[in-house]
C-alpha atoms as a PDB file:
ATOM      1  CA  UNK A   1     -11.639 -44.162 -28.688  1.00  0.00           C
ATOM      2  CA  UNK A   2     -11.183 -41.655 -26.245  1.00  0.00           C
ATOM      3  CA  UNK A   3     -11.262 -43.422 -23.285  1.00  0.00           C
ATOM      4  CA  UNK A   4      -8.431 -45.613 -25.071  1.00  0.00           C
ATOM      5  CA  UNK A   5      -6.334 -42.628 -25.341  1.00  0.00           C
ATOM      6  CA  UNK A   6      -6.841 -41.180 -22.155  1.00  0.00           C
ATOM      7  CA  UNK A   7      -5.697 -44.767 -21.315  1.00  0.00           C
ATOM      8  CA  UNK A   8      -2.776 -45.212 -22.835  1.00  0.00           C
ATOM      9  CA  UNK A   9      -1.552 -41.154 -21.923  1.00  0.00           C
ATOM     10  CA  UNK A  10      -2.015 -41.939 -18.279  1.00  0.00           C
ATOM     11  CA  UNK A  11      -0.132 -45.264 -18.251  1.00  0.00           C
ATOM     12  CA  UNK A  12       2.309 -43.089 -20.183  1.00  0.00           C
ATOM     13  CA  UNK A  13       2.353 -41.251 -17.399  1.00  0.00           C
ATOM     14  CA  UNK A  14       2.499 -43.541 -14.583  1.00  0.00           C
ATOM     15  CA  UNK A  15       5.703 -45.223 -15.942  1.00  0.00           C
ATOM     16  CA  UNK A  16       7.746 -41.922 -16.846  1.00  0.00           C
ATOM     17  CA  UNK A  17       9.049 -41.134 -13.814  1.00  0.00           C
ATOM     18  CA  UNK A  18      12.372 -39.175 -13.372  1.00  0.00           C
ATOM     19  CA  UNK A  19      14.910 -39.047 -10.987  1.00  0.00           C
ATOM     20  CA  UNK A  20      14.312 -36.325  -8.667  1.00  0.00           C
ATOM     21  CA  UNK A  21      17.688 -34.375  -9.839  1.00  0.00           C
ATOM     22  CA  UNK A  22      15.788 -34.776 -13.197  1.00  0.00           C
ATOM     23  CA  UNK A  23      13.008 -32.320 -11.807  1.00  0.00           C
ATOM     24  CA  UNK A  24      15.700 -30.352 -10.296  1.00  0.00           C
ATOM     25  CA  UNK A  25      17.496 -28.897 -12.776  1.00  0.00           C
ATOM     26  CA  UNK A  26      14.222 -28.600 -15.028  1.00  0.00           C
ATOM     27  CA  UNK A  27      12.951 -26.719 -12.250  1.00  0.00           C
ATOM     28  CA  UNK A  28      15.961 -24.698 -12.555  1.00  0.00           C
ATOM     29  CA  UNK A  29      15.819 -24.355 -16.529  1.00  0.00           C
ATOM     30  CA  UNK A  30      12.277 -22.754 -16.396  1.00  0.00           C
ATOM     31  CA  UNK A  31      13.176 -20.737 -13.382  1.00  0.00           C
ATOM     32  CA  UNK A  32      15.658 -19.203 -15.266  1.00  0.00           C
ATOM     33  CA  UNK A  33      13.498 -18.755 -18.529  1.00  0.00           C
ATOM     34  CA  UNK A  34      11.069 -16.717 -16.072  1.00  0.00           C
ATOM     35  CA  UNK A  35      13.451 -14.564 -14.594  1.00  0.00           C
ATOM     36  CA  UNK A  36      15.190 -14.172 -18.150  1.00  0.00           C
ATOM     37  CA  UNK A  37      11.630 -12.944 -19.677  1.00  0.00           C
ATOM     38  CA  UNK A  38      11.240 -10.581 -16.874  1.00  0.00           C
ATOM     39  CA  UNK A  39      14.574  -8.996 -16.890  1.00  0.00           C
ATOM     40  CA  UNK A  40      13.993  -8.937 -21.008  1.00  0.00           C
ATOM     41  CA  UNK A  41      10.722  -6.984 -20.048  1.00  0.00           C
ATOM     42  CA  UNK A  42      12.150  -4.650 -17.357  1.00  0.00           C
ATOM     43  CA  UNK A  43      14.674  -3.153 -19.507  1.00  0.00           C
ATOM     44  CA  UNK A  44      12.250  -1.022 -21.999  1.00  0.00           C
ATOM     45  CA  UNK A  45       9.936  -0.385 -19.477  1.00  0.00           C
ATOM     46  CA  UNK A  46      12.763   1.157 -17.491  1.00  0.00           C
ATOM     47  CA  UNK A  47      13.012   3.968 -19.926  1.00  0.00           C
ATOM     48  CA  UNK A  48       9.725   4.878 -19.268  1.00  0.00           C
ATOM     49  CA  UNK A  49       9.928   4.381 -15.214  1.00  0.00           C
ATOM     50  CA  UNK A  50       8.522   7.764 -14.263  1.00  0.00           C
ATOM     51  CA  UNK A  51       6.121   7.792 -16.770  1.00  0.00           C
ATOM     52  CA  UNK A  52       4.685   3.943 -15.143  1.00  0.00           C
ATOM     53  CA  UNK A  53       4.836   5.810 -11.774  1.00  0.00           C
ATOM     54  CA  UNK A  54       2.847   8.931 -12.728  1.00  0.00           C
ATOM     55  CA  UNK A  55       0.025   5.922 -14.212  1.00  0.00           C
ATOM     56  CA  UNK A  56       0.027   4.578 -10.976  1.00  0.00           C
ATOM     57  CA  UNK A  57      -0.070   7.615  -8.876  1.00  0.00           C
ATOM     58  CA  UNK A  58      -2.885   9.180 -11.282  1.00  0.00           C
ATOM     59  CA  UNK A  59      -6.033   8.078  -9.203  1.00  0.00           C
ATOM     60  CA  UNK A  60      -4.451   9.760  -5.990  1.00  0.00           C
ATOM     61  CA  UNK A  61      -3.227  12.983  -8.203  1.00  0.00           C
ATOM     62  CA  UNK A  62      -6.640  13.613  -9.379  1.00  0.00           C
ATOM     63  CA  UNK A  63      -7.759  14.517  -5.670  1.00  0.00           C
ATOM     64  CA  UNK A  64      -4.848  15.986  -4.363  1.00  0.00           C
ATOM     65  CA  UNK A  65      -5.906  20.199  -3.807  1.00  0.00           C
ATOM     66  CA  UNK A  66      -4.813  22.586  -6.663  1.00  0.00           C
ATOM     67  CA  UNK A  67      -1.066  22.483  -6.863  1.00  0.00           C
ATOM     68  CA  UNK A  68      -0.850  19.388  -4.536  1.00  0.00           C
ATOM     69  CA  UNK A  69       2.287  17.373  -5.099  1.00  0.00           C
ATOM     70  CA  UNK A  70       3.742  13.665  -4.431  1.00  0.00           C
ATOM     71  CA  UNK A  71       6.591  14.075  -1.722  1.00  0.00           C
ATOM     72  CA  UNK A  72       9.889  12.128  -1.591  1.00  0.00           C
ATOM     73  CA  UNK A  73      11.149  11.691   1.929  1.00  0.00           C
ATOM     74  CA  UNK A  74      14.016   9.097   1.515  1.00  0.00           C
ATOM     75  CA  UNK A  75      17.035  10.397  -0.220  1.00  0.00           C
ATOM     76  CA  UNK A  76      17.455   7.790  -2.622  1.00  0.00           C
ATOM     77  CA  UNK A  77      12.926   7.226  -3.428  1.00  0.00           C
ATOM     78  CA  UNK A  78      12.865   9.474  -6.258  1.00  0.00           C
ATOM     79  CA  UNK A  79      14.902   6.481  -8.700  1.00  0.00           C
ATOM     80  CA  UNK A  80      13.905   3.189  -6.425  1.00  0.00           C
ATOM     81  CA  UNK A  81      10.187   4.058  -5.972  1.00  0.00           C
ATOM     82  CA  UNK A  82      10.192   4.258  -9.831  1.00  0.00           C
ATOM     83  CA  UNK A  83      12.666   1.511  -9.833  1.00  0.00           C
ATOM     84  CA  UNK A  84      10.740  -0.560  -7.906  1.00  0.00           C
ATOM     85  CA  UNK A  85       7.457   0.516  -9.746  1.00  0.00           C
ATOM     86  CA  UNK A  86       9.176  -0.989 -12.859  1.00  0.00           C
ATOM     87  CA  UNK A  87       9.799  -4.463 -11.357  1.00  0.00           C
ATOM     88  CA  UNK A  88       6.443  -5.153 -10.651  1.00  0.00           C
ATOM     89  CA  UNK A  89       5.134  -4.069 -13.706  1.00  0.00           C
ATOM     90  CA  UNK A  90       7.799  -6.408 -15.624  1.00  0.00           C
ATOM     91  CA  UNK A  91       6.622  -9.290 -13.117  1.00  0.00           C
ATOM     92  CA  UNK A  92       2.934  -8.397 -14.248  1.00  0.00           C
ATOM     93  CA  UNK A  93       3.091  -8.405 -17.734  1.00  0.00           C
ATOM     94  CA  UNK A  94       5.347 -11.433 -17.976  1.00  0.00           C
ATOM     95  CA  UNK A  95       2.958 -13.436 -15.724  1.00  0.00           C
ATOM     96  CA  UNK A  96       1.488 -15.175 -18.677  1.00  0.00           C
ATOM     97  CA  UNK A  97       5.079 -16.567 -19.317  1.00  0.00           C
ATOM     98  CA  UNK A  98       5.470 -17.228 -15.926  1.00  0.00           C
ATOM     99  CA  UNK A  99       2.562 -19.004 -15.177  1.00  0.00           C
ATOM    100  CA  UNK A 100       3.418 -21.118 -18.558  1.00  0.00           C
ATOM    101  CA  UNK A 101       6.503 -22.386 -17.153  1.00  0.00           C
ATOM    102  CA  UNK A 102       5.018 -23.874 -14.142  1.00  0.00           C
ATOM    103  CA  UNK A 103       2.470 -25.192 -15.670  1.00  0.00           C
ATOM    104  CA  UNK A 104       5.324 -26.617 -18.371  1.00  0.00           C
ATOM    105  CA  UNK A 105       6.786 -28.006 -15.363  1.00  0.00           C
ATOM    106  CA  UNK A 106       3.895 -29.533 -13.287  1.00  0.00           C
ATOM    107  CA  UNK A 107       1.650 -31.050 -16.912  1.00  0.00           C
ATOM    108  CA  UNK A 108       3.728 -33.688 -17.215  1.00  0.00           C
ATOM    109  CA  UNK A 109       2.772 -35.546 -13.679  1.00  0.00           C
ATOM    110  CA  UNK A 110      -0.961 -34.656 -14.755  1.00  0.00           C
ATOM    111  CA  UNK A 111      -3.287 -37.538 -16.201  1.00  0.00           C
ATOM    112  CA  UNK A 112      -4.893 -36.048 -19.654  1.00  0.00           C
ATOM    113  CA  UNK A 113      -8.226 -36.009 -17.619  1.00  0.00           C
ATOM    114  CA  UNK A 114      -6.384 -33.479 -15.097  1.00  0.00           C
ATOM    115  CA  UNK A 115      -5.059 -31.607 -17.928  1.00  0.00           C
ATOM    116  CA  UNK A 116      -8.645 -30.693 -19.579  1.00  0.00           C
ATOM    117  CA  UNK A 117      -9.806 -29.134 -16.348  1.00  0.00           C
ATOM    118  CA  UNK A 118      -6.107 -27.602 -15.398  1.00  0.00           C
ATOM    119  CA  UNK A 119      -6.184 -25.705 -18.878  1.00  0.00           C
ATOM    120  CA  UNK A 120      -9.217 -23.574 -18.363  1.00  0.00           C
ATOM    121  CA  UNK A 121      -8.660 -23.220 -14.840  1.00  0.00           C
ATOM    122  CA  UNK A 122      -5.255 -21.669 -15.188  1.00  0.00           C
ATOM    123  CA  UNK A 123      -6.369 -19.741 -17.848  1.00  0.00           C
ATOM    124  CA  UNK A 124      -9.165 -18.630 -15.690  1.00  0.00           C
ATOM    125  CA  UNK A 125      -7.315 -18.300 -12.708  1.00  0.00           C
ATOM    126  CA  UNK A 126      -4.551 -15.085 -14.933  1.00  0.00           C
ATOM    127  CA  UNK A 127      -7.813 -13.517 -16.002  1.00  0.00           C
ATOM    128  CA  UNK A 128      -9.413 -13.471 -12.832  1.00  0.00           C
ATOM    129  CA  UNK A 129      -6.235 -11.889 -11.344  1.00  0.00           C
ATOM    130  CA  UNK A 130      -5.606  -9.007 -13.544  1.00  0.00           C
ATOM    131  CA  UNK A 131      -9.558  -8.511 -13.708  1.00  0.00           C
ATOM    132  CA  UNK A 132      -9.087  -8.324  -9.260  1.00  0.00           C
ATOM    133  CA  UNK A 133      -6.089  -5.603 -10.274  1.00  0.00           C
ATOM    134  CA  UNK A 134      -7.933  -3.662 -12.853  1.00  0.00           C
ATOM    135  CA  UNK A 135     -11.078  -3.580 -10.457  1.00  0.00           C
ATOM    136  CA  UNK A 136      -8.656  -1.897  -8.017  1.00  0.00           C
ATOM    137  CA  UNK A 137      -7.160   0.170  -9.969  1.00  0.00           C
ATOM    138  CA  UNK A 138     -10.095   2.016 -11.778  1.00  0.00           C
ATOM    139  CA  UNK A 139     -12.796   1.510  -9.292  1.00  0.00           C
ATOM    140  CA  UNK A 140     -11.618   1.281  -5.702  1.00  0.00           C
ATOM    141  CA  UNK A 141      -8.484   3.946  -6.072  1.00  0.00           C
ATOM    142  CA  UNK A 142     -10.806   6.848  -7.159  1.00  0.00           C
ATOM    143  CA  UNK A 143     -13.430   6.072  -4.743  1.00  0.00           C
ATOM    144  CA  UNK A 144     -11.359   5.857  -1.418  1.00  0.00           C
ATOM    145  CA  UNK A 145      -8.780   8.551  -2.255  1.00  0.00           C
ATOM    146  CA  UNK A 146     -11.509  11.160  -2.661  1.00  0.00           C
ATOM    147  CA  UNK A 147     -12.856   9.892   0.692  1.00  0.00           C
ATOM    148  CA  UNK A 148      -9.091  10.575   1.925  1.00  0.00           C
ATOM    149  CA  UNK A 149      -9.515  13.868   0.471  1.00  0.00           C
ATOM    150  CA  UNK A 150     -12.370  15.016   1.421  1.00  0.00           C
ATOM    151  CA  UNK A 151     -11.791  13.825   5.243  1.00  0.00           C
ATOM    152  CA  UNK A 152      -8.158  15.981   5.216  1.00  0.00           C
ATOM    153  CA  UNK A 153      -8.619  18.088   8.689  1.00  0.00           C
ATOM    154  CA  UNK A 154      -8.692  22.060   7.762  1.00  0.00           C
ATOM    155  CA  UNK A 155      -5.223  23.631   7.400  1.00  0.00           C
ATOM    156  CA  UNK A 156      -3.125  20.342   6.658  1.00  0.00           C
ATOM    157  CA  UNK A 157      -1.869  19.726   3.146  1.00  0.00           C
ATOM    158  CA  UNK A 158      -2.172  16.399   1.473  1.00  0.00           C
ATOM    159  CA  UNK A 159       1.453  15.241   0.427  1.00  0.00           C
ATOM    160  CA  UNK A 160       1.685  12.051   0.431  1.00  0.00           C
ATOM    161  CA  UNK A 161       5.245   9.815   0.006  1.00  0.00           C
ATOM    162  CA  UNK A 162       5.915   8.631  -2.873  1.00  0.00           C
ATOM    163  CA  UNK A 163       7.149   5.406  -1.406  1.00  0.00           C
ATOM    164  CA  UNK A 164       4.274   5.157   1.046  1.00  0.00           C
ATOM    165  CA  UNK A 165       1.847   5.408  -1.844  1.00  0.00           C
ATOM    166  CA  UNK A 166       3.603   2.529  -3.757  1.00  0.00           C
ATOM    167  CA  UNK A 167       3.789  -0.311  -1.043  1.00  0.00           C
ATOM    168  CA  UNK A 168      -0.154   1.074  -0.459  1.00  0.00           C
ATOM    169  CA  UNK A 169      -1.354   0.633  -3.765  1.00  0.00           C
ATOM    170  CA  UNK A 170       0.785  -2.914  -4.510  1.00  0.00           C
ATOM    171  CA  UNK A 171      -0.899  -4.067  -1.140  1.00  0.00           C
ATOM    172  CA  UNK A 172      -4.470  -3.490  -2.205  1.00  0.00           C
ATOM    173  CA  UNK A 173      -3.364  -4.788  -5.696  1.00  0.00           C
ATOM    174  CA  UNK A 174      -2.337  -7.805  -4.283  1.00  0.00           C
ATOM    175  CA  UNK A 175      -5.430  -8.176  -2.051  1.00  0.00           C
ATOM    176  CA  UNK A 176      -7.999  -7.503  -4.948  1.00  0.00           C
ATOM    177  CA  UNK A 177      -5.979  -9.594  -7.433  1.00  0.00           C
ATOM    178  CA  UNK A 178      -5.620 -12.537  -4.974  1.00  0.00           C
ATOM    179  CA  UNK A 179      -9.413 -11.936  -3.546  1.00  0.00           C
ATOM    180  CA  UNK A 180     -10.340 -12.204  -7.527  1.00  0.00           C
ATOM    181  CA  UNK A 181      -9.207 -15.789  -7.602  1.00  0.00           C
ATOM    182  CA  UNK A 182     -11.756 -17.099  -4.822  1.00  0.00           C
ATOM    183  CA  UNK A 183     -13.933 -18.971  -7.661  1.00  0.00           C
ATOM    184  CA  UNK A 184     -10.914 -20.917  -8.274  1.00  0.00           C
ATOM    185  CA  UNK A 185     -10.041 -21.741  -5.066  1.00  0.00           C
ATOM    186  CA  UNK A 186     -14.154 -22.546  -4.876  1.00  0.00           C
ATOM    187  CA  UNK A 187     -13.596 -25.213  -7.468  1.00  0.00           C
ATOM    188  CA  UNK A 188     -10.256 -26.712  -6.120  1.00  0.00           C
ATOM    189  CA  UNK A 189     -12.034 -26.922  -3.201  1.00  0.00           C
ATOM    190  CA  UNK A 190     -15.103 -28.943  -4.789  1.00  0.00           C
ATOM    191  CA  UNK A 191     -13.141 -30.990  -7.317  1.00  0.00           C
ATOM    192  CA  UNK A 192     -10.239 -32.276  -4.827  1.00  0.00           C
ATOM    193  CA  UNK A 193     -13.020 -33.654  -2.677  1.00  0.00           C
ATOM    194  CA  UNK A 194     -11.913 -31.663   0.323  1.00  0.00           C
ATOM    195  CA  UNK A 195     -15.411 -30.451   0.444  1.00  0.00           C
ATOM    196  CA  UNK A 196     -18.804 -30.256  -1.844  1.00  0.00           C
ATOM    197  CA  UNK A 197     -21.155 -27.194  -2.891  1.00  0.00           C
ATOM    198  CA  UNK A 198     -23.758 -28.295  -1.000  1.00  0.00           C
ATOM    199  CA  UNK A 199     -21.314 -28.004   2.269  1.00  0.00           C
ATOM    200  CA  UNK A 200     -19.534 -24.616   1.284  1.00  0.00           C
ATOM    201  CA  UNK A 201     -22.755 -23.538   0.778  1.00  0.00           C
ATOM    202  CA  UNK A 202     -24.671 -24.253   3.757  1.00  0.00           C
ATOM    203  CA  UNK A 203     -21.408 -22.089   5.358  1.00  0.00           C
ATOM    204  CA  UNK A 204     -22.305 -18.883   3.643  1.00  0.00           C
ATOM    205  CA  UNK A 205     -23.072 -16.959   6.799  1.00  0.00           C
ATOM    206  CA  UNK A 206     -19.569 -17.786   7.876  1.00  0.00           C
ATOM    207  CA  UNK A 207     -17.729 -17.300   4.672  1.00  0.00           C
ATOM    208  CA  UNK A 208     -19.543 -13.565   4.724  1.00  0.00           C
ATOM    209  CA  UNK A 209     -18.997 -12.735   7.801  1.00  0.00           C
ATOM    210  CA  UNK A 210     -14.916 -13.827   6.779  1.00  0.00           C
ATOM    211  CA  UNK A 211     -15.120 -11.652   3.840  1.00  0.00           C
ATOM    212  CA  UNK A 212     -15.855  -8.742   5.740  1.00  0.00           C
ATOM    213  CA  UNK A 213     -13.207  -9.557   8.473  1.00  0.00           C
ATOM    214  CA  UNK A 214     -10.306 -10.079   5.562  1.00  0.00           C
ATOM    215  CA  UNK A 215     -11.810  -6.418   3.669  1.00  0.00           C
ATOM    216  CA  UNK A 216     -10.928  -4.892   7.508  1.00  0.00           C
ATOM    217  CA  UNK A 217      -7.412  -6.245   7.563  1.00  0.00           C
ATOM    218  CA  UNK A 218      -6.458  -5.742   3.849  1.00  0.00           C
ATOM    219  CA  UNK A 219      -7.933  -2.104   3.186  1.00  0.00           C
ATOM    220  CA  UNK A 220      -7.638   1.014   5.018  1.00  0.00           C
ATOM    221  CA  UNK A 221      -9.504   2.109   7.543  1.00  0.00           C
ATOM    222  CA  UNK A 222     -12.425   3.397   5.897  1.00  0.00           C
ATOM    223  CA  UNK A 223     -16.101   1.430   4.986  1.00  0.00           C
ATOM    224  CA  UNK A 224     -15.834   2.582   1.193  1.00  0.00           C
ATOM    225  CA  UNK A 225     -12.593   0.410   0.519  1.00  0.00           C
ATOM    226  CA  UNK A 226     -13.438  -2.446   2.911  1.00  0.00           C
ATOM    227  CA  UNK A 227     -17.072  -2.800   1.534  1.00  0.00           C
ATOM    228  CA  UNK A 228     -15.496  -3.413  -1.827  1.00  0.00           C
ATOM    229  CA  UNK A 229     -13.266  -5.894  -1.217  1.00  0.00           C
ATOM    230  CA  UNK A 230     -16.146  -7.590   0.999  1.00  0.00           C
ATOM    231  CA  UNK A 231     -18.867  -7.572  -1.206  1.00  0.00           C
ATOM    232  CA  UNK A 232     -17.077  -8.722  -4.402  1.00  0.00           C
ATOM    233  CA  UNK A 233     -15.564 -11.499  -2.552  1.00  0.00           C
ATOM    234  CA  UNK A 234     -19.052 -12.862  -1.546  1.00  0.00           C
ATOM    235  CA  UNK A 235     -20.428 -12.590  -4.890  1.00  0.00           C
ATOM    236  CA  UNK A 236     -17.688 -14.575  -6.438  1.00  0.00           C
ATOM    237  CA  UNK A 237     -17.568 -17.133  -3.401  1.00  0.00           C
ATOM    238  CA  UNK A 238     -21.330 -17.575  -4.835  1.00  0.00           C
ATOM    239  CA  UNK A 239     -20.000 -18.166  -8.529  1.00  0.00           C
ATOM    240  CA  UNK A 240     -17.667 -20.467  -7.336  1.00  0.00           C
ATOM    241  CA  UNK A 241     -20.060 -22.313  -5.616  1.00  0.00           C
ATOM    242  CA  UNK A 242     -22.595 -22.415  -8.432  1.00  0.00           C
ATOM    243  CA  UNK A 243     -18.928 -23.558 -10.991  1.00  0.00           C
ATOM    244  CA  UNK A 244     -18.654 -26.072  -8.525  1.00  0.00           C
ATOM    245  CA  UNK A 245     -21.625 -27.833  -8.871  1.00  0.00           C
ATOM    246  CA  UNK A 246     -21.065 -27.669 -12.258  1.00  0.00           C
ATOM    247  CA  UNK A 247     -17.744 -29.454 -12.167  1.00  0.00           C
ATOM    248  CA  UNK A 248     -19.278 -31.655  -9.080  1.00  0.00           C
ATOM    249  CA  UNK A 249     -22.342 -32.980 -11.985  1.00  0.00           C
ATOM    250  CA  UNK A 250     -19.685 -33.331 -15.180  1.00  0.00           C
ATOM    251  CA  UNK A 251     -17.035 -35.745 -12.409  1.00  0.00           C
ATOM    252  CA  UNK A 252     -20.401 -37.892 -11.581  1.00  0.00           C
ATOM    253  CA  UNK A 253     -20.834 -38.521 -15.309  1.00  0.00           C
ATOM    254  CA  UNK A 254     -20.285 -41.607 -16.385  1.00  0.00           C
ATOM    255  CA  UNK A 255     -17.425 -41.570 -19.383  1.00  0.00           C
END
């Protein structure tokens, strides 16, 4: 029975083709929808744009010497820094939506065989991200700003830019939230037949030595930051590995 449905939804799928302006302006519609939710998101949290900014800013204000203060060198930073703070944080709380529409957009072109392992791997894929974020957020920022702390020479005050500190702290965001989604790409990787488990695995010395190489480029220049970005990323390259042979014994199955 279910190998007559999945069946009949693929045929289903093979003969529903659009014309390509078709795609086009649905492309459009949910591109809209996205930016629609974000801007719908944005405007309360704009009301509370300093207050975002101080959240942000907390894990460098708790090392910062008595009386120690955020600076503001560009005359217009102290409302686009906040601004800007505000954006992001509409983008990442409407991501769920966001991701929804392209997934509304692509699950039609997707046999229903495709769509059981899409699900939990987009799913997967939004956890994984804000997990890489929070990881960031309340375990890396403490650790390396008391390291920048603590190596401050003698007689120069800590002041940091507000600005400065924003495109920092997005960047290492970014890096831990993308770096977060290696078991994914792990998976793709095994279950698009680009490569197998065995194979990825039997390149582990090279895939560590690349995870230390991309924690030196995306971190600053200290061991603290770049060992955890490095070491995480080689622990979940080894979960993705050990998911793909999981999805690499359920494909050899026979239905």
């Amino acid at each position: 029975m279910a190998n007559e449905e999945q069946t009949t939804h693929d045929e289903l799928v093979d003969s529903a083709e659009q014309p390509f302006l078709s795609h086009i302006i649905e492309l459009r519609s949910r591109i809209l929808r996205g930016v629609l939710v974000v801007v719908l998101i944005f405007i309360p949290l704009f009301f509370i744009a300093d207050d975002l900014y101080r959240f942000i800013a907390a894990p460098l204000m708790a090392h910062l010497p008595n009386g120690g203060n955020m600076i503001a060198t560009g005359v217009a930073s102290p409302f686009l820094t906040p601004f800007k703070t505000t954006i992001f944080a509409a983008i990442f709380l409407g991501m769920p939506f966001l991701l929804h529409q392209i997934w509304g957009f692509v699950s039609p072109g997707l046999y229903l065989h495709e769509k059981k392992f899409a699900v939990p791997l987009l799913l997967s894929s939004i956890m994984l991200f804000y997990l890489g974020m929070s990881f960031a957020y309340f375990a890396v920022f403490p650790l390396i700003f008391a390291f920048f702390a603590s190596v401050t020479p003698e007689g120069v005050t800590m002041m940091t830019d507000i600005s400065s500190y924003l495109d920092f702290v997005l960047k290492l965001f970014f890096a831990f939230g993308f770096a977060f989604e290696i078991p994914i790409a792990t998976v793709l990787i095994a279950w698009s037949g680009l490569s197998t488990a065995a194979s990825m695995a039997k390149k582990r010395p090279y895939i560590i030595v690349g995870c230390f190489i991309v924690g030196m480029l995306l971190t600053p220049p200290d061991v603290i930051s770049q060992l955890m970005l490095a070491l995480p990323m080689w622990i979940l390259f080894e979960i993705g590995v050990f998911l793909a042979r999981f999805v690499e014994r359920h494909s050899n199955e026979p239905d």
